[in-house]
PDB file of N, CA and C in Angstrom:
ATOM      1  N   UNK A   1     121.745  39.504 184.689  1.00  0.00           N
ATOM      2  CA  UNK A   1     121.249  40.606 185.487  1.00  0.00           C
ATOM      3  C   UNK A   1     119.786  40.366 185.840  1.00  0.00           C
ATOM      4  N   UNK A   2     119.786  40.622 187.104  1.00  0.00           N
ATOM      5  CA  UNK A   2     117.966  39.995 187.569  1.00  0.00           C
ATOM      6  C   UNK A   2     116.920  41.224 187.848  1.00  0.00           C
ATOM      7  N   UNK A   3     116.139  41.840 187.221  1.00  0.00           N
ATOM      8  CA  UNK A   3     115.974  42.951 187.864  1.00  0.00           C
ATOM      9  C   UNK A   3     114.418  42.699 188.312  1.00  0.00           C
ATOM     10  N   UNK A   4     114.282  43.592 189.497  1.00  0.00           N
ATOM     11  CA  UNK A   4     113.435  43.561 190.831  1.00  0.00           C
ATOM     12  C   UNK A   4     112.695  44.983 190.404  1.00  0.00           C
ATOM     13  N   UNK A   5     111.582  45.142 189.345  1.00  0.00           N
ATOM     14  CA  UNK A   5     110.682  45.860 189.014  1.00  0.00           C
ATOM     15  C   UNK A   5     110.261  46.985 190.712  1.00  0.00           C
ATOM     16  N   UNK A   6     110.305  46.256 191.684  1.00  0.00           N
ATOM     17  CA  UNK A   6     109.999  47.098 192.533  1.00  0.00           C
ATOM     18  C   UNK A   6     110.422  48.522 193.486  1.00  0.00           C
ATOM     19  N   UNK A   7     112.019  48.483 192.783  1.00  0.00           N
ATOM     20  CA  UNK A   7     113.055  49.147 193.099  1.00  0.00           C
ATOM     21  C   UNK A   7     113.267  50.021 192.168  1.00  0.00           C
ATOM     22  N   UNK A   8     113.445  51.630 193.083  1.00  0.00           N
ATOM     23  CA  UNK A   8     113.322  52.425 192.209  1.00  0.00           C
ATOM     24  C   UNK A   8     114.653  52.950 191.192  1.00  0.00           C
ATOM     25  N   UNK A   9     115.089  52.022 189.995  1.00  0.00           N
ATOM     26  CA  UNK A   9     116.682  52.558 189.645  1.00  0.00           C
ATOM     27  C   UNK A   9     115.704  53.244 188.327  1.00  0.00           C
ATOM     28  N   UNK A  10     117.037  53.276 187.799  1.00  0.00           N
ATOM     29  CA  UNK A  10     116.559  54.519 186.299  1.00  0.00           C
ATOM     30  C   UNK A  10     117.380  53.784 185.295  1.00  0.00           C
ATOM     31  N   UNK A  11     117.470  52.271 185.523  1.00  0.00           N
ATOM     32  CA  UNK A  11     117.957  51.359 184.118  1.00  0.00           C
ATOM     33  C   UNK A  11     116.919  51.322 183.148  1.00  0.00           C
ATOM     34  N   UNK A  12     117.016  51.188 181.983  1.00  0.00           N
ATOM     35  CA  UNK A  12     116.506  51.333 180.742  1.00  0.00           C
ATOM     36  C   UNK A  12     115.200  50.577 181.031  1.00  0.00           C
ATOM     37  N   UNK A  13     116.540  49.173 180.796  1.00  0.00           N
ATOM     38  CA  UNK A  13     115.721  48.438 180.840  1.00  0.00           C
ATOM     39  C   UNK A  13     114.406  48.161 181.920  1.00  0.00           C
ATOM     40  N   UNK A  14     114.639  48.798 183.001  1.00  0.00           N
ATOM     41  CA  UNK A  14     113.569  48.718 184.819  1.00  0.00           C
ATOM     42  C   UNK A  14     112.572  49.268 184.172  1.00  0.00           C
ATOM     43  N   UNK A  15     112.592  50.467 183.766  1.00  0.00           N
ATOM     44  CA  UNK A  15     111.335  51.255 183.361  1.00  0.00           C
ATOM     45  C   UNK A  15     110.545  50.932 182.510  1.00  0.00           C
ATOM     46  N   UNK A  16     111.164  50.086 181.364  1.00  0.00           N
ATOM     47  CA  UNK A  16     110.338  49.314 180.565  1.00  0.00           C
ATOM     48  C   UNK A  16     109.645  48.320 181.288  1.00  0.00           C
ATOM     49  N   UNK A  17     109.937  47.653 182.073  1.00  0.00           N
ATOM     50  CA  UNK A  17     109.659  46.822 182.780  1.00  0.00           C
ATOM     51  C   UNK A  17     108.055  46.776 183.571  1.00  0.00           C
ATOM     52  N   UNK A  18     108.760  48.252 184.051  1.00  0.00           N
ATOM     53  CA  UNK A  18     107.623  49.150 185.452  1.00  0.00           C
ATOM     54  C   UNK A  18     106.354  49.470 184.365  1.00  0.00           C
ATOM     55  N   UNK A  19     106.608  50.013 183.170  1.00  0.00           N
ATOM     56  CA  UNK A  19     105.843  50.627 182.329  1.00  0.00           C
ATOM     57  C   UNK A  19     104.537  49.280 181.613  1.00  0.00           C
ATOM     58  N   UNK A  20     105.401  48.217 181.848  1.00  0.00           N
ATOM     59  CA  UNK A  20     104.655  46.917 181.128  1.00  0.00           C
ATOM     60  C   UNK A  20     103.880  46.597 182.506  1.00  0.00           C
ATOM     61  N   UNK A  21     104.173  46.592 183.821  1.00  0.00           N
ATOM     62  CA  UNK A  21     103.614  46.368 185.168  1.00  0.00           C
ATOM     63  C   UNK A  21     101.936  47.444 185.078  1.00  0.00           C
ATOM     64  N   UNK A  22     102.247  48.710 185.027  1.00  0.00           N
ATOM     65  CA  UNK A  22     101.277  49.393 184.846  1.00  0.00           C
ATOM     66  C   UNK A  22     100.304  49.359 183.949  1.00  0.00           C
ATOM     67  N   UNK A  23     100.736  49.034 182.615  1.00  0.00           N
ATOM     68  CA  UNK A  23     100.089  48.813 181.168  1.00  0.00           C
ATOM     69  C   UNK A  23      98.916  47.456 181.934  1.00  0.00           C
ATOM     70  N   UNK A  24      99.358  46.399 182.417  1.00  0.00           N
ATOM     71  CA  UNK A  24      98.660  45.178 182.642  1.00  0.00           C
ATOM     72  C   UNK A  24      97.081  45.297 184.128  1.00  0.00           C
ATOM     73  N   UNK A  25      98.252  46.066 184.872  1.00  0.00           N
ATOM     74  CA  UNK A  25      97.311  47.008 185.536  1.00  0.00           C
ATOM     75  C   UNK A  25      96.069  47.806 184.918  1.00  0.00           C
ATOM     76  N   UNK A  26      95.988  48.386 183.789  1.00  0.00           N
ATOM     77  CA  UNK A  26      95.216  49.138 183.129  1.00  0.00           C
ATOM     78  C   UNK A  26      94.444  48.414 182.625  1.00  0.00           C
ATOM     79  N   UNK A  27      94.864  47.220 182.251  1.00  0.00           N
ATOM     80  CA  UNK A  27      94.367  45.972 181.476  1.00  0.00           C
ATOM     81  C   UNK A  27      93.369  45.237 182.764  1.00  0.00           C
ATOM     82  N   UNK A  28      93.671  44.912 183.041  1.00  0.00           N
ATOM     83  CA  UNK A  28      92.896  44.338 184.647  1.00  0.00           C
ATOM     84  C   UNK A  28      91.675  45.426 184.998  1.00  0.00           C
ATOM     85  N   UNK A  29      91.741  46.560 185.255  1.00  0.00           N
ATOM     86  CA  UNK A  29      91.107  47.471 185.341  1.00  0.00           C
ATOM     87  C   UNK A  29      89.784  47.741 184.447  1.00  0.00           C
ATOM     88  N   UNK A  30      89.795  47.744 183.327  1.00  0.00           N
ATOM     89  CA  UNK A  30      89.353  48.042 182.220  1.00  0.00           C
ATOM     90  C   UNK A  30      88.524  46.750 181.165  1.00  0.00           C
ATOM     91  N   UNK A  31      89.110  45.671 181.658  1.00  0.00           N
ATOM     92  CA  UNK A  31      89.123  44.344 181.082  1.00  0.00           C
ATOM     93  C   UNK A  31      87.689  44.784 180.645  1.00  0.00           C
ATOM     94  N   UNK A  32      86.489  44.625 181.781  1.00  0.00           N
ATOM     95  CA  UNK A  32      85.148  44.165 181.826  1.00  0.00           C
ATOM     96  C   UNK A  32      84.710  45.083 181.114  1.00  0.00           C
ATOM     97  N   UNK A  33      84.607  46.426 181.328  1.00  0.00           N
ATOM     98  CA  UNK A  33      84.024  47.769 180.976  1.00  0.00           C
ATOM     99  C   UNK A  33      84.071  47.148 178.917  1.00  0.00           C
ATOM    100  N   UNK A  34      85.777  47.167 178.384  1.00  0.00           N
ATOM    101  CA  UNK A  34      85.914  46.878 177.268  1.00  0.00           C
ATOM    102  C   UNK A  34      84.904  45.462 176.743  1.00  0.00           C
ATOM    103  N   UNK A  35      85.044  44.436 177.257  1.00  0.00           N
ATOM    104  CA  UNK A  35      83.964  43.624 177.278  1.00  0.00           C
ATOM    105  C   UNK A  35      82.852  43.245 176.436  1.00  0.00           C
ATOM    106  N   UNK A  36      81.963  44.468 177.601  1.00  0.00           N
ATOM    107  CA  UNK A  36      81.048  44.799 177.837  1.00  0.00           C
ATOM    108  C   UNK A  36      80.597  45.912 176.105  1.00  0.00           C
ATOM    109  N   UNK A  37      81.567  46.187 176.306  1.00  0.00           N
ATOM    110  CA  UNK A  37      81.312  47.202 174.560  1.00  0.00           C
ATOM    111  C   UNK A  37      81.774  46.709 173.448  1.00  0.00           C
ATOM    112  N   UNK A  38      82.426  45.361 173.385  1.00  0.00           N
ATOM    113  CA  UNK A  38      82.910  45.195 172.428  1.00  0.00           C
ATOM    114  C   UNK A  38      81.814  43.438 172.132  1.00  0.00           C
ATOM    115  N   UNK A  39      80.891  43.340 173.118  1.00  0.00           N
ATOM    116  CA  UNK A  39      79.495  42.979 172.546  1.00  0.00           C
ATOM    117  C   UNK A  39      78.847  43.696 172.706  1.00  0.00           C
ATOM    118  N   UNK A  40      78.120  44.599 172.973  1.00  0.00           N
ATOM    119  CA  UNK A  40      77.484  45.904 172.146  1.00  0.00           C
ATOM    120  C   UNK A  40      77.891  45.795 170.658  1.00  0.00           C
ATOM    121  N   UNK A  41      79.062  46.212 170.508  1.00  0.00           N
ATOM    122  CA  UNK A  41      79.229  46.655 169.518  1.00  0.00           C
ATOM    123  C   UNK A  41      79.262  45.715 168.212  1.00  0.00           C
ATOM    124  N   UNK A  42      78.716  44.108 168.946  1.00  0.00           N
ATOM    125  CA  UNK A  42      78.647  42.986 167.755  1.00  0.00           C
ATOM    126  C   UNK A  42      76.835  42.902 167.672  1.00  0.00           C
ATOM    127  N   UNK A  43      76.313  43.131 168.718  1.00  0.00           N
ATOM    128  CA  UNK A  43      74.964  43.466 168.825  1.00  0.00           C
ATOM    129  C   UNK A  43      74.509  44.273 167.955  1.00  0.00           C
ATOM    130  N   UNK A  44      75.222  45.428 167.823  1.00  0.00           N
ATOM    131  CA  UNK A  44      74.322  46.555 167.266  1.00  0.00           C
ATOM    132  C   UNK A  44      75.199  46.523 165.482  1.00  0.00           C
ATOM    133  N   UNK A  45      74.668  45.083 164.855  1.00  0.00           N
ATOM    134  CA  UNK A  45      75.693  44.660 163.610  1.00  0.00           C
ATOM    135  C   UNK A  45      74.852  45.699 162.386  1.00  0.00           C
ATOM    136  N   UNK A  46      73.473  45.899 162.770  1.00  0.00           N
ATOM    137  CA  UNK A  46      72.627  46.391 161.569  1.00  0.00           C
ATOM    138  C   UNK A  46      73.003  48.297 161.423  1.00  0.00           C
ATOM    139  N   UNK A  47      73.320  48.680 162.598  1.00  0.00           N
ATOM    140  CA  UNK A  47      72.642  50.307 162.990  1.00  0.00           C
ATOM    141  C   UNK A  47      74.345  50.454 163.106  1.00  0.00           C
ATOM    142  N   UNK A  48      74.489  51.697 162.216  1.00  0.00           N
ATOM    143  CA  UNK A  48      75.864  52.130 161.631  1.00  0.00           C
ATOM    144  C   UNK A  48      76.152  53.580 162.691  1.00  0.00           C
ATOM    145  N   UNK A  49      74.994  54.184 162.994  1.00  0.00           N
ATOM    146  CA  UNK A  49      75.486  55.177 163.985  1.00  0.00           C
ATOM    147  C   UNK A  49      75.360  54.813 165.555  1.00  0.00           C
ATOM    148  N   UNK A  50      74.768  53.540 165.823  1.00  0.00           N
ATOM    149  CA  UNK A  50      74.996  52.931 167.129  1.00  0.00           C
ATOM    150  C   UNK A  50      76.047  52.258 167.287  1.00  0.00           C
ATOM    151  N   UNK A  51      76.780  51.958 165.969  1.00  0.00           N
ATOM    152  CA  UNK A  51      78.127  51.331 166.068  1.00  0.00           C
ATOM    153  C   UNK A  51      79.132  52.594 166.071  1.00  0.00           C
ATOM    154  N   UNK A  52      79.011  53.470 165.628  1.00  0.00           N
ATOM    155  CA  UNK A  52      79.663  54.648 165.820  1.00  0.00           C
ATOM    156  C   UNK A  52      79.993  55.464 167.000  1.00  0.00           C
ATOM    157  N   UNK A  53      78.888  55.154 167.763  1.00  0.00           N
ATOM    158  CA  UNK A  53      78.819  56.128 169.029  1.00  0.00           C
ATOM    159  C   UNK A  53      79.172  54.406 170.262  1.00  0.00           C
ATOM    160  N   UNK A  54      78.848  53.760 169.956  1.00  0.00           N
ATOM    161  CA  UNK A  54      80.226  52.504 170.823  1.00  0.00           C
ATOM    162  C   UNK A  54      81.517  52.711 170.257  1.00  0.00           C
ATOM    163  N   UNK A  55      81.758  52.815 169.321  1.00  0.00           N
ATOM    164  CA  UNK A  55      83.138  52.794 169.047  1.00  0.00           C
ATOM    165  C   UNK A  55      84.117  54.050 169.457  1.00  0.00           C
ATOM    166  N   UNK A  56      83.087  55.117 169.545  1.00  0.00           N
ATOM    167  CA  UNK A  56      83.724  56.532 170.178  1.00  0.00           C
ATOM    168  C   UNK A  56      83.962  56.242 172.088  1.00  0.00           C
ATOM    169  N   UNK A  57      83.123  55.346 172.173  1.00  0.00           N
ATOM    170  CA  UNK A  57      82.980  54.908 173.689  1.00  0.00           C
ATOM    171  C   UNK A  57      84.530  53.899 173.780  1.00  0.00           C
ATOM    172  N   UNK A  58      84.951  53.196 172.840  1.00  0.00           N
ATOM    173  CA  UNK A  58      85.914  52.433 173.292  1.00  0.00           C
ATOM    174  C   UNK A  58      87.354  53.122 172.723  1.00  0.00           C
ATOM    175  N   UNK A  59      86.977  54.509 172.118  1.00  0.00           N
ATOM    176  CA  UNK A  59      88.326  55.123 171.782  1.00  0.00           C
ATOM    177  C   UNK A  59      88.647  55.694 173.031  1.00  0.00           C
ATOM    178  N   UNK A  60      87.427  56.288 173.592  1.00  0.00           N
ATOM    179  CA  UNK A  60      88.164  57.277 174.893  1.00  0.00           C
ATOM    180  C   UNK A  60      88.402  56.500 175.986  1.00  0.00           C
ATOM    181  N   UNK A  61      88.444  55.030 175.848  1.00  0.00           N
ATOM    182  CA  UNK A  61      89.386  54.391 177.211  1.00  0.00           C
ATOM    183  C   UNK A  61      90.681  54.764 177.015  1.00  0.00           C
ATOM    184  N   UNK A  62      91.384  54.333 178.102  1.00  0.00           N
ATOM    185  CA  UNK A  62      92.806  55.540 177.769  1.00  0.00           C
ATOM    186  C   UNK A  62      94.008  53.724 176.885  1.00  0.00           C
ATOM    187  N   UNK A  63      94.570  54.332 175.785  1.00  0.00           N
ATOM    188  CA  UNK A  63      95.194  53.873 175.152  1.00  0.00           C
ATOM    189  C   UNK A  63      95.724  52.488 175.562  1.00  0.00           C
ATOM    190  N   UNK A  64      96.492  52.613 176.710  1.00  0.00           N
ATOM    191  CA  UNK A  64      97.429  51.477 177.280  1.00  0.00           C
ATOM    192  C   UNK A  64      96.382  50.503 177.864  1.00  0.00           C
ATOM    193  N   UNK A  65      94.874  50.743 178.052  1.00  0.00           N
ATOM    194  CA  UNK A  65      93.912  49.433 178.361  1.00  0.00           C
ATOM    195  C   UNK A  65      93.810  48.129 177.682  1.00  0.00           C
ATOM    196  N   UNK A  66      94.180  48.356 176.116  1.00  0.00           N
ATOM    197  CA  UNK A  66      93.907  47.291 175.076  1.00  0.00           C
ATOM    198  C   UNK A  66      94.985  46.254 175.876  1.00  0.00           C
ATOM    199  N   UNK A  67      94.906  45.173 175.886  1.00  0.00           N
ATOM    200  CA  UNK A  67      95.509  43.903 175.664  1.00  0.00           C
ATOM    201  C   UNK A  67      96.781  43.813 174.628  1.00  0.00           C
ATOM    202  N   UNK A  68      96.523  44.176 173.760  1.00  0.00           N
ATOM    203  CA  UNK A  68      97.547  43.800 172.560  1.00  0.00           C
ATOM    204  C   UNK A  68      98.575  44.656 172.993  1.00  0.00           C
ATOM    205  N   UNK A  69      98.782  46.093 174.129  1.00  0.00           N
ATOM    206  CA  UNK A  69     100.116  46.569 173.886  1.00  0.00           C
ATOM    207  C   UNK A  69     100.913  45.937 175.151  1.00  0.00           C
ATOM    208  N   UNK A  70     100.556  45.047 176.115  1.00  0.00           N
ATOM    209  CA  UNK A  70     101.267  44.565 176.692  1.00  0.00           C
ATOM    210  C   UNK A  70     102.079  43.623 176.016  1.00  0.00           C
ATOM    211  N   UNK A  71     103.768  43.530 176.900  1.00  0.00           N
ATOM    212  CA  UNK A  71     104.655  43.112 175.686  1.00  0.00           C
ATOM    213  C   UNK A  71     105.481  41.517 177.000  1.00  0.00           C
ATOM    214  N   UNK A  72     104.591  41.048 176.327  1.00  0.00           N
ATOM    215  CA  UNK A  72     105.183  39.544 177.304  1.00  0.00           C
ATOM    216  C   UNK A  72     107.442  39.742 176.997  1.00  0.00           C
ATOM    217  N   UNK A  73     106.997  39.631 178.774  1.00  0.00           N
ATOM    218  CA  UNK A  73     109.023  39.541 178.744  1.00  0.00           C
ATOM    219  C   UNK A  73     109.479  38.917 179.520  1.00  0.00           C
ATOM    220  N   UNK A  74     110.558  39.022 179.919  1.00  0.00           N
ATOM    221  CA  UNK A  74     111.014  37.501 181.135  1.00  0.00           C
ATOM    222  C   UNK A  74     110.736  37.833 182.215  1.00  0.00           C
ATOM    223  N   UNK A  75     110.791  37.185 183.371  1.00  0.00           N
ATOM    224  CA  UNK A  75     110.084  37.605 184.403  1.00  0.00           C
ATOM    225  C   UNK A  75     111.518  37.528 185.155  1.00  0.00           C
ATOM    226  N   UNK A  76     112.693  37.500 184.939  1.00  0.00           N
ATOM    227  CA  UNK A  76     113.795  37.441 185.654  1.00  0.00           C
ATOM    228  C   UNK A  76     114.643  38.862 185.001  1.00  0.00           C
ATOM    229  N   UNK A  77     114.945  38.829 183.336  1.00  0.00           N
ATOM    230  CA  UNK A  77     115.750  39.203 183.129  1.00  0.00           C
ATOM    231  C   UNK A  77     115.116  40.552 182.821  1.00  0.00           C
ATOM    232  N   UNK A  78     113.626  40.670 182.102  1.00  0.00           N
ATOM    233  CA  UNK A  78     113.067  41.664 181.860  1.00  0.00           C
ATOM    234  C   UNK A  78     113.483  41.725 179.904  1.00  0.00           C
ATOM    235  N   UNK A  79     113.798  41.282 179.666  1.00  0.00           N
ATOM    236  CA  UNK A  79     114.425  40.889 177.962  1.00  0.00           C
ATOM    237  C   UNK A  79     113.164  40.536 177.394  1.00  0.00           C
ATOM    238  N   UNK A  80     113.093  41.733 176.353  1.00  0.00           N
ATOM    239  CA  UNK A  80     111.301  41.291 175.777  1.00  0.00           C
ATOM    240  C   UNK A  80     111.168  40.762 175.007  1.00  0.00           C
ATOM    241  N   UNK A  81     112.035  39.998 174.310  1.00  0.00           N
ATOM    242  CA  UNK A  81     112.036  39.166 173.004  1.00  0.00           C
ATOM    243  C   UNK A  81     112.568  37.515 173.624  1.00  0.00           C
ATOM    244  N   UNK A  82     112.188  36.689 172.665  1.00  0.00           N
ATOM    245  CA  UNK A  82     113.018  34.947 172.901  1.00  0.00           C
ATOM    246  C   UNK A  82     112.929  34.763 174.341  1.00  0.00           C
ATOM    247  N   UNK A  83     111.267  34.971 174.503  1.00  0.00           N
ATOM    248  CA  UNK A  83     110.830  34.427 176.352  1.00  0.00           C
ATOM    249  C   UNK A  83     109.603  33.524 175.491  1.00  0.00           C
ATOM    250  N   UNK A  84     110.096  32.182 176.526  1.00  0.00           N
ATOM    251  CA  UNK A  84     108.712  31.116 176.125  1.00  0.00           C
ATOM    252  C   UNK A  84     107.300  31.406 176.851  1.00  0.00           C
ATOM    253  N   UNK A  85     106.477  31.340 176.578  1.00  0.00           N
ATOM    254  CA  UNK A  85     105.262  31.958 177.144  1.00  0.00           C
ATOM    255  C   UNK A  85     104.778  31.168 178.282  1.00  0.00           C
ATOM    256  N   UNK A  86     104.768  29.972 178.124  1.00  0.00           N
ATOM    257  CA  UNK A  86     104.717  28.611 178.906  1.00  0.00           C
ATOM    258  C   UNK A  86     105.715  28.708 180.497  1.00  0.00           C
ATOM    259  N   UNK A  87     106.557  29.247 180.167  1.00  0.00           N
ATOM    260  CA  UNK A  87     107.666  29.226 181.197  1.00  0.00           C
ATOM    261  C   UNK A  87     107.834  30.785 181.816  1.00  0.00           C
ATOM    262  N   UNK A  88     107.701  32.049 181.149  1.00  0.00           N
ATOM    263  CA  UNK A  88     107.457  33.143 181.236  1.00  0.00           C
ATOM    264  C   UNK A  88     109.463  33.344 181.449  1.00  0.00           C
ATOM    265  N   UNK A  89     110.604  32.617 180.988  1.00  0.00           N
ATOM    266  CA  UNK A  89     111.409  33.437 181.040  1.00  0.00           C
ATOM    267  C   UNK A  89     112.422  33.374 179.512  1.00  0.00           C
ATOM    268  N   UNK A  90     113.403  33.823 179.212  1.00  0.00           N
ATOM    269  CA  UNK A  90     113.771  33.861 178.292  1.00  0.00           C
ATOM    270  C   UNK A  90     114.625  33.017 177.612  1.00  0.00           C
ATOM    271  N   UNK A  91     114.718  32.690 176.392  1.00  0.00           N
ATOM    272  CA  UNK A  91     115.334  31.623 175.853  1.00  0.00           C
ATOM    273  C   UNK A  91     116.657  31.835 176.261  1.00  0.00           C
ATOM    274  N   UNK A  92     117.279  32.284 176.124  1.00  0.00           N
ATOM    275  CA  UNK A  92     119.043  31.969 177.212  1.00  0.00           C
ATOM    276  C   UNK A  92     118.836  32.126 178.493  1.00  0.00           C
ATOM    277  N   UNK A  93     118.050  32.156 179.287  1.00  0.00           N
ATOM    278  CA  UNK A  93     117.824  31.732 180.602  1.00  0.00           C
ATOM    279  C   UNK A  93     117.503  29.872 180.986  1.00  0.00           C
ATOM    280  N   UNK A  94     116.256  29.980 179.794  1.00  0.00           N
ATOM    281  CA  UNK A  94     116.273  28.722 179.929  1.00  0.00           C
ATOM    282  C   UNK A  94     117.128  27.898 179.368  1.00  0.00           C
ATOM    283  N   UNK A  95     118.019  28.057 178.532  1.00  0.00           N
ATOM    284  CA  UNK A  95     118.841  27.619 178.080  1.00  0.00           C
ATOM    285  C   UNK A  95     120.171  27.005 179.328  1.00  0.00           C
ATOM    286  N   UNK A  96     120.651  28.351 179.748  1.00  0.00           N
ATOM    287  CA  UNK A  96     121.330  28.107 181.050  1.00  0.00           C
ATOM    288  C   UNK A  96     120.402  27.074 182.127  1.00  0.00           C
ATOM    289  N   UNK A  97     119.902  27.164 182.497  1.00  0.00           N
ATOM    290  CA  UNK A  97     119.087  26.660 183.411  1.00  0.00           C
ATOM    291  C   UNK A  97     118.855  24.836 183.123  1.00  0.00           C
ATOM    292  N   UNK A  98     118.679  24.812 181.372  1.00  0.00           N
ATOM    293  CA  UNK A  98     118.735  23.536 181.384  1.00  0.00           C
ATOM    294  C   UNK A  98     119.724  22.412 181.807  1.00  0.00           C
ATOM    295  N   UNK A  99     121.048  23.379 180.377  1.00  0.00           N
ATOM    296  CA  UNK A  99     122.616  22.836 180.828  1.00  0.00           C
ATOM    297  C   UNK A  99     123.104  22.896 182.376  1.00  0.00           C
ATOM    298  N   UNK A 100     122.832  23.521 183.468  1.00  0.00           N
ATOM    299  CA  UNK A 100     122.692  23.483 184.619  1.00  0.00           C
ATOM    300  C   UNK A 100     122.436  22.276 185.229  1.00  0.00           C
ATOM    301  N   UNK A 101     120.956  21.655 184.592  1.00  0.00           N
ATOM    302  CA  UNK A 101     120.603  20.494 184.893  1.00  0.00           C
ATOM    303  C   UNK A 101     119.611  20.877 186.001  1.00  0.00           C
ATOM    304  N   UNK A 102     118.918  22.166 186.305  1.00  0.00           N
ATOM    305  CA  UNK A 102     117.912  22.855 187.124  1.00  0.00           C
ATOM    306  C   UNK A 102     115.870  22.271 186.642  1.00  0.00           C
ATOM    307  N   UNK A 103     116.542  22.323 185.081  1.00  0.00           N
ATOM    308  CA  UNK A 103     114.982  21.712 184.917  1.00  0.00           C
ATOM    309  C   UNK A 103     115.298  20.352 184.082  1.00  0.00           C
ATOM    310  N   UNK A 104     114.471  19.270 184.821  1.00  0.00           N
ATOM    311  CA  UNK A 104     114.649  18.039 184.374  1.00  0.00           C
ATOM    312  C   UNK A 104     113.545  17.387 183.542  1.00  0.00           C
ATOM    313  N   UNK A 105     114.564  16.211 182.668  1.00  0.00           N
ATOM    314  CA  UNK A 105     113.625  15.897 181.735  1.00  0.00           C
ATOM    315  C   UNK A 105     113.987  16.612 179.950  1.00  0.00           C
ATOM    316  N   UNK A 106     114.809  17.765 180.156  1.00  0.00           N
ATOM    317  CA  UNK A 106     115.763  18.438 178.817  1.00  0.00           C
ATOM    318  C   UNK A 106     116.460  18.022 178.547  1.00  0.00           C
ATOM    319  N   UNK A 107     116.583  17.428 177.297  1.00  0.00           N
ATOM    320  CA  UNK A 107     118.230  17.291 177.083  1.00  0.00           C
ATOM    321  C   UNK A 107     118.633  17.992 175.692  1.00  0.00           C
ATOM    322  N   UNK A 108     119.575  18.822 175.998  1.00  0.00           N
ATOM    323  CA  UNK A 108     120.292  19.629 175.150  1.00  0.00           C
ATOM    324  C   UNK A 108     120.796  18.689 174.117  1.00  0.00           C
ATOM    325  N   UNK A 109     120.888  19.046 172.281  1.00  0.00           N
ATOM    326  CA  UNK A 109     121.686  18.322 171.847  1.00  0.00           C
ATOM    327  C   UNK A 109     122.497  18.982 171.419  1.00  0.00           C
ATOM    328  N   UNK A 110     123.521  17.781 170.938  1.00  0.00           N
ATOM    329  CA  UNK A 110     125.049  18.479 171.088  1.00  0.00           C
ATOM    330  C   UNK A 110     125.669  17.109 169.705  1.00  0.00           C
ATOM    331  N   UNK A 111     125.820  18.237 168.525  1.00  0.00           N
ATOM    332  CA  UNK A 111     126.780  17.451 167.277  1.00  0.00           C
ATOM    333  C   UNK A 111     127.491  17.643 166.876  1.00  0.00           C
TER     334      UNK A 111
END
């Protein structure tokens, strides 16, 4: 199943999809600003309430900005687990794809 993030269905799986599209968006957005405070906030290593009042500064970015909650997934199937990062799709995709004989230079073994 190939799904086309841009189309509006109400599969489970799409919305997760759409939801990881936006999350990265937020991420892009926000990248520099976070940055930007998170040396501050290695700067100011001595002064405990200047690290306090940056750190209140990087709570109220809105949640889904951090990096870490984007969830790398296939870029065909949308399957968020057993995708190579290198290739961006998922291990039984590429799997198929090899035995296919689509990407060359693999060879499957077989005992």
């Amino acid at each position: 199943m190939i799904i086309d993030a841009t189309k509006p269905t109400k599969t489970r799986k799409n919305r997760w999809v759409r939801r990881n599209i936006k999350r990265e968006a937020l991420v892009a957005k926000y990248q520099e600003r976070r940055e930007v405070l998170k040396k501050e906030l290695v700067a100011a290593a001595g002064d405990l309430e200047l690290q306090l009042a940056i750190m209140a500064k990087l709570e109220k970015l809105p949640r889904d900005s951090s990096p870490v909650r984007i969830r790398h997934r296939c870029a065909i199937t949308g399957r968020p687990r057993g995708t190579y990062r290198k290739v961006g799709v998922a291990r039984s995709l590429f799997r198929n794809w090899v035995m296919e004989g689509y990407l060359p230079g693999f060879v499957m073994s077989s005992w």
